[in-house]
Protein backbone atom coordinates (compact mmCIF):
# COMPACT_ATOMS: atom_id res chain seq x y z
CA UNK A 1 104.03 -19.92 35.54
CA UNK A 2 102.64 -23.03 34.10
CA UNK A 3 103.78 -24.20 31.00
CA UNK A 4 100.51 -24.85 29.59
CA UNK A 5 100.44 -21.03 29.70
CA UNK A 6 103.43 -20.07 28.28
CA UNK A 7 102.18 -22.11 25.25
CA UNK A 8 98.85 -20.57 24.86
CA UNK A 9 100.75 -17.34 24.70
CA UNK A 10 103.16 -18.37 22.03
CA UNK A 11 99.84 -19.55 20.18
CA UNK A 12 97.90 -16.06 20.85
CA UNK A 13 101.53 -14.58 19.83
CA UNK A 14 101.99 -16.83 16.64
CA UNK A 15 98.17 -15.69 15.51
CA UNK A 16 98.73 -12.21 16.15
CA UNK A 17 101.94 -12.56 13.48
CA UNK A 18 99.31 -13.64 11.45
CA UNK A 19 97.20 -10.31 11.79
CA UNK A 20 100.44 -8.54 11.02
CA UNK A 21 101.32 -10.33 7.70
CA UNK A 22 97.96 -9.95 6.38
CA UNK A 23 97.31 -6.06 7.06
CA UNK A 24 100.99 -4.99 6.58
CA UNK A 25 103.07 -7.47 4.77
CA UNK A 26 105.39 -5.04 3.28
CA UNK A 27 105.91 -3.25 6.23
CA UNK A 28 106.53 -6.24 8.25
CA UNK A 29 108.66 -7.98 5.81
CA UNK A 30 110.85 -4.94 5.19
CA UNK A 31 111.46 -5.38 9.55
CA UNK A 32 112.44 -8.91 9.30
CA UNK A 33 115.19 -8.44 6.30
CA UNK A 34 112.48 -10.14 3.40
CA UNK A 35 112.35 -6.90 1.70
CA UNK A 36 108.99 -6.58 -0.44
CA UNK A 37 108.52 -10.14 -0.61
CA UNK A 38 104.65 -10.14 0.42
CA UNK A 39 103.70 -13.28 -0.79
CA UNK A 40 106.31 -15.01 1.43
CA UNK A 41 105.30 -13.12 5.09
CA UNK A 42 101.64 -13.86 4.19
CA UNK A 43 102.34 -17.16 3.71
CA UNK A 44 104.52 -17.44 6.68
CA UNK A 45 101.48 -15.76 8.37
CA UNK A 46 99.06 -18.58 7.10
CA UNK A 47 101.11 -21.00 8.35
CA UNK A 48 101.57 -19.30 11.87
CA UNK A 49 98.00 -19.25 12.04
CA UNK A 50 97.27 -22.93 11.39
CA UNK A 51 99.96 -23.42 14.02
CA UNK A 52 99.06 -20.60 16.63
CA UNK A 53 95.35 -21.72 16.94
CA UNK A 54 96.57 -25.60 17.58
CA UNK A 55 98.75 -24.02 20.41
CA UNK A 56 96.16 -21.95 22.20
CA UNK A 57 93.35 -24.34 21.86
CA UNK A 58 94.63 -28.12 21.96
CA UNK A 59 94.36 -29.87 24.72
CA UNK A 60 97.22 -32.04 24.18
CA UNK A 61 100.28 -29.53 22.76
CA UNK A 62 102.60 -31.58 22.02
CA UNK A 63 101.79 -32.28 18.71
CA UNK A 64 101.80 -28.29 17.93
CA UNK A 65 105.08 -27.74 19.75
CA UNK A 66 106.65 -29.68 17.72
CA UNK A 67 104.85 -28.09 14.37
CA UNK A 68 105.82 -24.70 15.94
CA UNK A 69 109.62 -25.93 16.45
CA UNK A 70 110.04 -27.22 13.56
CA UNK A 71 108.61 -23.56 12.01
CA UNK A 72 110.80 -21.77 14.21
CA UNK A 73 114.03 -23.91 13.03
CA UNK A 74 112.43 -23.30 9.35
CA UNK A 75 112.41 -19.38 10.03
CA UNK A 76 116.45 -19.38 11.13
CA UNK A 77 117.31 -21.35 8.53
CA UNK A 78 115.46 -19.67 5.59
CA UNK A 79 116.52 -16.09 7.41
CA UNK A 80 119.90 -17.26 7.79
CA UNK A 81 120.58 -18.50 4.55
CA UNK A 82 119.13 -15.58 2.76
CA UNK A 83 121.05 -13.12 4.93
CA UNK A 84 124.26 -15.53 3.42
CA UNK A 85 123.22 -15.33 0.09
CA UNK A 86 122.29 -11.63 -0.01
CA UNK A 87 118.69 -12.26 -0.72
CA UNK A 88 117.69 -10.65 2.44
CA UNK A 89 118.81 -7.61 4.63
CA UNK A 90 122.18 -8.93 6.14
CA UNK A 91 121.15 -7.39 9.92
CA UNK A 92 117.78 -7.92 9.90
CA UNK A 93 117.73 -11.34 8.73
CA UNK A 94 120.18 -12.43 10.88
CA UNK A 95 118.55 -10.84 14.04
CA UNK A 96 115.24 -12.81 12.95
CA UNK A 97 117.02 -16.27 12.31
CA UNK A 98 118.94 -15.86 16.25
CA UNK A 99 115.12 -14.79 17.91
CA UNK A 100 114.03 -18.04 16.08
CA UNK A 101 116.66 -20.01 17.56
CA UNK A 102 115.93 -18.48 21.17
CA UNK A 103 112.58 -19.25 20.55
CA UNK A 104 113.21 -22.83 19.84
CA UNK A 105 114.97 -23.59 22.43
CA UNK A 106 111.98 -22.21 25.12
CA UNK A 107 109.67 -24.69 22.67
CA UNK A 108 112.09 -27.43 23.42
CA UNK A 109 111.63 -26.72 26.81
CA UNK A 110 107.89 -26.61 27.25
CA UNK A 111 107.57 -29.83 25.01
CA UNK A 112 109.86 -31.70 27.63
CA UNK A 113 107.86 -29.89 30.21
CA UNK A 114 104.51 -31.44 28.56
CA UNK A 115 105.94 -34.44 27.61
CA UNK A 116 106.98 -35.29 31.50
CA UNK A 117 103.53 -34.80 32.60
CA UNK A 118 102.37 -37.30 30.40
C-alpha cells in the first residue's frame, strides 16, 4: 500500500472524528475518559477537521503530517495527564493517550516515507 494512501485515510479518519464530536460529543467524550466535557471533544473535533481535510486533499502532506503528529502527541499528553491528575477516567484516558502514541509513530513513518520521495 502506498503511503500516500495510508494518509488520505488517516485524513478521511481524522474528519470522520469530526462528525462524531459534533453529533455526539457527550457520548464520545464519556468513551475517551473526558467525561461530559463537550466543549473540549468539539473542539478537538474542529481541529481534526482543519487537519483531516489538509491530509486527504494536499498534494504535498508533509506539512499536515506533521500538524497531525503534533495533535496526536497533544492528545497523549492532555489524556495522559488528566488520567494522572484524576480529571479524566483513569482507563479510558490512558487507553486514548497509548492509541495516540501508536498513531504517532505510523505518522512518523509516512512523513519519512514522504519526505524520502522528495
Amino acid at each position: 500500500m502506498r503511503a500516500t494512501t495510508v494518509v488520505r485515510a488517516i485524513g478521511w479518519g481524522s474528519m470522520g472524528f469530526t462528525v462524531a464530536s459534533l453529533v455526539a460529543p457527550r457520548a464520545l467524550g464519556r468513551a475517551m475518559g473526558l467525561g461530559d466535557r463537550t466543549r473540549l471533544v468539539r473542539a478537538l473535533g474542529a481541529r481534526d477537521l482543519v487537519v483531516g481535510a489538509g491530509l486527504a486533499g494536499a498534494d504535498d502532506p508533509a506539512p499536515w503530517l506533521r500538524a497531525r503528529l503534533a495533535c496526536e502527541l497533544f492528545d497523549a499528553v492532555l489524556h495522559a495527564g488528566g488520567a494522572a491528575s484524576g480529571a479524566f477516567h483513569r482507563k479510558r484516558a490512558l487507553t486514548v493517550a497509548a492509541g495516540a502514541l501508536a498513531l504517532a509513530g505510523l505518522e512518523h513513518a509516512l512523513l519519512d516515507a514522504t519526505e524520502a520521495r522528495r
